[in-house]
Protein backbone atom coordinates (compact mmCIF):
# COMPACT_ATOMS: atom_id res chain seq x y z
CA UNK A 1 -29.05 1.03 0.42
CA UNK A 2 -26.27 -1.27 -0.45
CA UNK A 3 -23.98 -3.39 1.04
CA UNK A 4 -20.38 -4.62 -0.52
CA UNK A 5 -17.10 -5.84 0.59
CA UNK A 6 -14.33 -5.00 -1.46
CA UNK A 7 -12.95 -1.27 -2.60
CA UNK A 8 -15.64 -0.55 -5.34
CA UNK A 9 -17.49 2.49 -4.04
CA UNK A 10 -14.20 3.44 -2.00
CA UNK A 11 -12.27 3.59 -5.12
CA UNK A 12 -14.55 6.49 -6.20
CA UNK A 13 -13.45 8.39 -3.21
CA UNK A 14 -10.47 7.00 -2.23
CA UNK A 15 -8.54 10.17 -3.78
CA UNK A 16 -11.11 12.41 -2.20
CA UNK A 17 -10.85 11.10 1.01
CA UNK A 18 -6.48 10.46 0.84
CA UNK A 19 -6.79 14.52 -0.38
CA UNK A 20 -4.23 15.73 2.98
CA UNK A 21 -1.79 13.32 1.55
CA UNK A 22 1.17 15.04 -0.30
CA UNK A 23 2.05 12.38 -2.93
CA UNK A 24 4.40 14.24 -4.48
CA UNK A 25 6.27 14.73 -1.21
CA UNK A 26 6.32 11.15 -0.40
CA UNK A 27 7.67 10.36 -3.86
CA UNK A 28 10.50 12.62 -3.08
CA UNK A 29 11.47 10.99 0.00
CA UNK A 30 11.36 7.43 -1.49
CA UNK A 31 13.74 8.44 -4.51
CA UNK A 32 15.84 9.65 -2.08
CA UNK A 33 16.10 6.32 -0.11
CA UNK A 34 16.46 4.49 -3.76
CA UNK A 35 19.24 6.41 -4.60
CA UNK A 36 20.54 5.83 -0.74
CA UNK A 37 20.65 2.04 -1.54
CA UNK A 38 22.18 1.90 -5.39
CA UNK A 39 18.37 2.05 -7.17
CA UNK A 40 19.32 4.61 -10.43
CA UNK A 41 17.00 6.83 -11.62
CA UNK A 42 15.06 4.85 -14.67
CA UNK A 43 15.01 1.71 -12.76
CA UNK A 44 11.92 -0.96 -12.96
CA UNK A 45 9.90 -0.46 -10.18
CA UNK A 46 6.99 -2.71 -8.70
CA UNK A 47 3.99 -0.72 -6.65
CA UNK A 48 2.21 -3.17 -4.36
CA UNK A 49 -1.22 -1.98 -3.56
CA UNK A 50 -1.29 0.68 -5.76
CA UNK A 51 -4.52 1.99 -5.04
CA UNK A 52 -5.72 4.50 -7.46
CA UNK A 53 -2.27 4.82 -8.13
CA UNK A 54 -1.41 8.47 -7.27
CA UNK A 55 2.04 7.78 -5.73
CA UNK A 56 2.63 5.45 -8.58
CA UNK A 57 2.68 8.22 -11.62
CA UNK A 58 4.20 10.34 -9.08
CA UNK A 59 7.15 8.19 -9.41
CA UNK A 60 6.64 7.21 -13.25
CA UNK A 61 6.76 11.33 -13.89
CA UNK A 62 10.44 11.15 -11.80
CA UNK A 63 11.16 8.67 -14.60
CA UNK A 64 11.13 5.24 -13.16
CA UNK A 65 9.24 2.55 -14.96
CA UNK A 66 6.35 1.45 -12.68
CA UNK A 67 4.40 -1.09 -12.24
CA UNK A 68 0.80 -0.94 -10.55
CA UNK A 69 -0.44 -4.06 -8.60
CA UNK A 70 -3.49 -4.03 -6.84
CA UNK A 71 -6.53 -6.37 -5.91
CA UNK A 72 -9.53 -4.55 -6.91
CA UNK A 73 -10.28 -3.42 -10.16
CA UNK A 74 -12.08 -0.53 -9.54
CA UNK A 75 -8.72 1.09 -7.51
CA UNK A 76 -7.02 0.10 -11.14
CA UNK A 77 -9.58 2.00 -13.10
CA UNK A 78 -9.10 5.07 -11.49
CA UNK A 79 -5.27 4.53 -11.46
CA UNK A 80 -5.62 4.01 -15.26
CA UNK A 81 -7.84 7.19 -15.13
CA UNK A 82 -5.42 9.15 -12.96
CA UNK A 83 -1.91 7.76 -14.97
CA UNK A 84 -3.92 9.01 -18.36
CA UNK A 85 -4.82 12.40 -17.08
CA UNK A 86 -0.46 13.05 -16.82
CA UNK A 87 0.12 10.71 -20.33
CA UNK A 88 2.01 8.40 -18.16
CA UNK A 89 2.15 4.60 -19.94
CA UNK A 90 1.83 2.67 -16.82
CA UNK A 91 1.89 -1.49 -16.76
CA UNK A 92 -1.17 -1.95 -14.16
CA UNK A 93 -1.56 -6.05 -12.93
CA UNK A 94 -5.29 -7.01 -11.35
CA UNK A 95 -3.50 -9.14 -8.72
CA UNK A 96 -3.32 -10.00 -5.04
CA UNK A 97 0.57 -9.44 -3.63
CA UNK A 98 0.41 -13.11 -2.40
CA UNK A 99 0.24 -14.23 -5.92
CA UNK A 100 2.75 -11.68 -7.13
CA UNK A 101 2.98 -12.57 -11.16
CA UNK A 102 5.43 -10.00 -13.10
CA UNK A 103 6.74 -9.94 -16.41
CA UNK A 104 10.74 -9.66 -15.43
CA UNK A 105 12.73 -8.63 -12.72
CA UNK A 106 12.43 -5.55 -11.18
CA UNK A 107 15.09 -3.06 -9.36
CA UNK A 108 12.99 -2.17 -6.30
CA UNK A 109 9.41 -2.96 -4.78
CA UNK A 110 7.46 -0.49 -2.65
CA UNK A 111 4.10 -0.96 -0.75
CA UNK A 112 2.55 2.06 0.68
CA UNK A 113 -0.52 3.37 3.06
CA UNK A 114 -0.95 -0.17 4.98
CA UNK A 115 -1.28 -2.30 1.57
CA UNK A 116 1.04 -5.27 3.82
CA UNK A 117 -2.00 -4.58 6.56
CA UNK A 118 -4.39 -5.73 4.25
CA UNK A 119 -3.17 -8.92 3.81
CA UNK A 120 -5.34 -11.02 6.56
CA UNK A 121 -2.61 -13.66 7.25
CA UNK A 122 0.76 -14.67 8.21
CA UNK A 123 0.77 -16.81 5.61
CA UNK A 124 -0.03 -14.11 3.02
CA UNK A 125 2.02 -11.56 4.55
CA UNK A 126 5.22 -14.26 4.54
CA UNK A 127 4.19 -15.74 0.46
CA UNK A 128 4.16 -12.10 -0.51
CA UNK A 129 7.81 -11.41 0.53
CA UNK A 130 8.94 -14.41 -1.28
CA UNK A 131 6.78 -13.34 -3.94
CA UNK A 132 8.76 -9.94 -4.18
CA UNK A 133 11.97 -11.51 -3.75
CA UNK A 134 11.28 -13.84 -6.48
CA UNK A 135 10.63 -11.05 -8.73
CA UNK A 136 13.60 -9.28 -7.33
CA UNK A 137 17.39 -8.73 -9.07
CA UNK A 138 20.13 -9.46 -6.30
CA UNK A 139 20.77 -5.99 -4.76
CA UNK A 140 17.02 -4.89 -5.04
CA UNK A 141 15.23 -2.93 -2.45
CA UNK A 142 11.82 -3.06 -0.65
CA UNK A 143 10.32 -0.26 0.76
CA UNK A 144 6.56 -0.79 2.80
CA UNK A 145 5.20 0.69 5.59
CA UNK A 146 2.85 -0.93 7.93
CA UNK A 147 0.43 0.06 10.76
CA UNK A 148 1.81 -1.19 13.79
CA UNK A 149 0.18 -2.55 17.26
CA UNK A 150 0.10 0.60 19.08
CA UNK A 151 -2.18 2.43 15.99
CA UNK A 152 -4.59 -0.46 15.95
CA UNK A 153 -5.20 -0.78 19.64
CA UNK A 154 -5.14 3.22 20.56
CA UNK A 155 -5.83 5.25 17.62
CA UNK A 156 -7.81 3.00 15.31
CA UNK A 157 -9.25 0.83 18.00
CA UNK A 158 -13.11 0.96 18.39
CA UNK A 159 -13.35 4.56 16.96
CA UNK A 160 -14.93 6.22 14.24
CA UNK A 161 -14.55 8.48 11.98
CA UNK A 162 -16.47 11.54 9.44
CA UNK A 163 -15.39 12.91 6.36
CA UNK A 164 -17.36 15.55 4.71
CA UNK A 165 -15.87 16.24 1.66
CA UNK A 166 -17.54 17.82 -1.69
CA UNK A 167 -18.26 14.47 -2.85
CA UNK A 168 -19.55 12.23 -0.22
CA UNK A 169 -20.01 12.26 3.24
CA UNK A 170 -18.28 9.39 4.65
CA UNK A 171 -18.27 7.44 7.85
CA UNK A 172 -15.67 5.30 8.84
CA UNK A 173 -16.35 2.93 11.66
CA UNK A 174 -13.60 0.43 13.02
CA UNK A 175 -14.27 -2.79 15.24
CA UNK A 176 -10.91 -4.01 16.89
CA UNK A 177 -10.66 -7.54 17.66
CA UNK A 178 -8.81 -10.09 20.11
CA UNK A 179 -6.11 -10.90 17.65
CA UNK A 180 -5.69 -6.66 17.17
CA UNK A 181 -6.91 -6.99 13.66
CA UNK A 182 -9.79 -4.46 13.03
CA UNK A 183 -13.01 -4.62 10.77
CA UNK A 184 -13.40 -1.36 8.76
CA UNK A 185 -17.11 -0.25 7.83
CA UNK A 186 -17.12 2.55 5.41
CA UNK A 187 -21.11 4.20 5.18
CA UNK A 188 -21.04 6.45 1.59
CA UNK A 189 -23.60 8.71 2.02
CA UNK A 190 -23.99 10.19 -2.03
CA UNK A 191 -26.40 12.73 -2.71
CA UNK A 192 -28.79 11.85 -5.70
CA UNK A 193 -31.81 12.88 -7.63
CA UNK A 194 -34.35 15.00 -5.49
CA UNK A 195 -31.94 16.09 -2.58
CA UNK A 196 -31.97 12.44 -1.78
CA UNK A 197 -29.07 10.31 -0.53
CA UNK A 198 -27.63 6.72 -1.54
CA UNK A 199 -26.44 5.14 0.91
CA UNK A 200 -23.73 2.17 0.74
CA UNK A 201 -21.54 0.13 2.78
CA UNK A 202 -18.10 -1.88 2.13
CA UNK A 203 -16.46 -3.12 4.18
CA UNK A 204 -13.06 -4.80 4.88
CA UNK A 205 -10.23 -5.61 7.56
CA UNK A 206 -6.82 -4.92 8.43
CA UNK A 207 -4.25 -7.09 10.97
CA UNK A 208 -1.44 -5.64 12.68
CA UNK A 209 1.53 -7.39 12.48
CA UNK A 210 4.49 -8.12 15.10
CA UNK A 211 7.75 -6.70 14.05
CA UNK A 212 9.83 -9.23 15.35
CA UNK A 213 7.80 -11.65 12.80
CA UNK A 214 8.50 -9.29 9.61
CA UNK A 215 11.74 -9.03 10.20
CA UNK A 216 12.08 -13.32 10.42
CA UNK A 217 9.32 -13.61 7.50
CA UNK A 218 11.67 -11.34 5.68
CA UNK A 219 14.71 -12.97 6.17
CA UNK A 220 13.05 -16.17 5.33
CA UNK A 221 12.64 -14.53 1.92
CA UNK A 222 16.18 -13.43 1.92
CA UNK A 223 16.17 -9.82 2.36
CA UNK A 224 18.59 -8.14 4.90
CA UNK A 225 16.87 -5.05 7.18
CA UNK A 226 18.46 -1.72 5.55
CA UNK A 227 16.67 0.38 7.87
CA UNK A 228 13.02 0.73 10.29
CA UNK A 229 12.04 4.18 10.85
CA UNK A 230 8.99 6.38 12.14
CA UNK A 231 7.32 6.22 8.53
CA UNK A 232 8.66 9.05 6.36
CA UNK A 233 10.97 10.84 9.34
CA UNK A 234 13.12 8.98 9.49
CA UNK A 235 14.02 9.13 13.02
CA UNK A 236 14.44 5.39 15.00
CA UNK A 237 10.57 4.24 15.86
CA UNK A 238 8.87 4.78 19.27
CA UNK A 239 6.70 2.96 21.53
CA UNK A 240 3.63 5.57 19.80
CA UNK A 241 4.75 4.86 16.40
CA UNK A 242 1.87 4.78 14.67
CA UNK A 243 3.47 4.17 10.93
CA UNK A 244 6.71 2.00 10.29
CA UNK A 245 8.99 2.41 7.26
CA UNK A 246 10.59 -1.03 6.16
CA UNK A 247 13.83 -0.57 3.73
CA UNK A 248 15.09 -4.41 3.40
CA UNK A 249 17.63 -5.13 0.55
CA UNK A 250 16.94 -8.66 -1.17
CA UNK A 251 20.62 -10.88 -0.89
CA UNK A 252 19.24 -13.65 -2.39
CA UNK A 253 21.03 -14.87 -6.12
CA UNK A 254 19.17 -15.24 -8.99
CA UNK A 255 20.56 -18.52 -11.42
CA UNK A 256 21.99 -17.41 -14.83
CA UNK A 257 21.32 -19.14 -17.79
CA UNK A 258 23.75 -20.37 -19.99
């Protein structure tokens, strides 16, 4: 048995586990919104929370030039692993988004599958925007999504969860607390040598955050509200929303030299 906080063992599964998402799908919809808001195809794009980076060479295959940021660096070796297997060249940054360090500008940012909830503070949530809109040209957009209240308190709440998958058998146990942030144990059941099974636990938390408050820590940052929909439907959220879909355009100026 062993215990660890952090994505390492997740990482390994993480793709496993995400397998009902349609990346490619999602992708679709978010060049769609680009082109909505002025963001041509080719454009530098940032990836904030990249994970193993699926949706990431999703986008580098449409032809935008990404960049992966993520926190752990096991989610970055499988994003390496996974950009590789398409021979996509992919910049990939072991970094936290409150400490958002980039190379250049960039055209657009996006943050997907509750990256924003992982962040355990206002204070992180609000240096990451500014963060973003540093690295942002005037125009730029930033697309996230974020778990709201009503997911933490009724779906994710004090549940759990199994996944039985060809790799691992997984179960996912959440603890809400007062503040509506929840604790996340993962148990990674892995089969071994002699029908015998590893077991191992990470674990980590995510916070829900007010709306009202994203949309002030955003302007604080200088980025307008484009649009807030039900995540990729695009239809105007509802009280059982369980998934927003932030588009914010950054209006701030950026000083030329010379």
């Amino acid at each position: 048995f062993k215990r660890m906080s952090g994505y390492g063992i997740f990482s390994q599964y993480y793709d496993s586990l995400m397998d009902n998402v349609d990346y490619k799908k999602r992708a679709e919809y978010f060049r769609t919104l680009l082109m909505r808001y002025g963001v041509k195809d080719g454009a530098e794009i940032v990836d904030l929370g990249c994970g193993t980076g699926k949706l990431t060479s999703e986008l580098a295959e449409m032809g935008y030039d990404m960049t992966g940021v993520d926190i752990s660096p096991d989610m970055l070796c499988e994003a390496r692993n996974n950009a590789s297997d398409k021979s996509l060249d992919i910049l990939l940054l072991c970094q936290s988004m409150d400490e958002l360090d980039l190379y250049g500008t960039v055209d657009a940012a996006i943050s997907t599958f509750d990256s924003i909830n992982h962040l355990e503070s206002a204070e992180s949530v609000k240096e990451t925007f500014k963060k973003v809109g540093l690295f942002m040209n005037p125009g730029g957009i930033f697309i996230f999504d974020i778990n709201t209240l009503y997911k933490h308190r009724n779906i994710l709440g004090n549940n759990s969860f199994v996944y039985d998958t060809d790799d691992v058998f997984c179960v996912w146990q959440n603890f809400i607390n007062d503040d509506d942030s929840v604790d996340i144990s993962l148990d990674f059941f892995e089969r071994g040598e002699n029908d015998m099974y590893m077991r191992t636990c990470e674990s980590f938390k995510e916070r829900a955050y007010d709306i009202d408050m994203i949309k002030k820590w955003l302007c604080d940052a200088e980025f307008e509200i484009a649009e807030i929909t039900d995540d990729l439907s695009g239809n105007p959220p509802t009280e059982e929303t369980q998934r927003l879909l932030i588009i914010a355009k950054y209006c701030g100026k950026k000083e030329q030299n010379g």
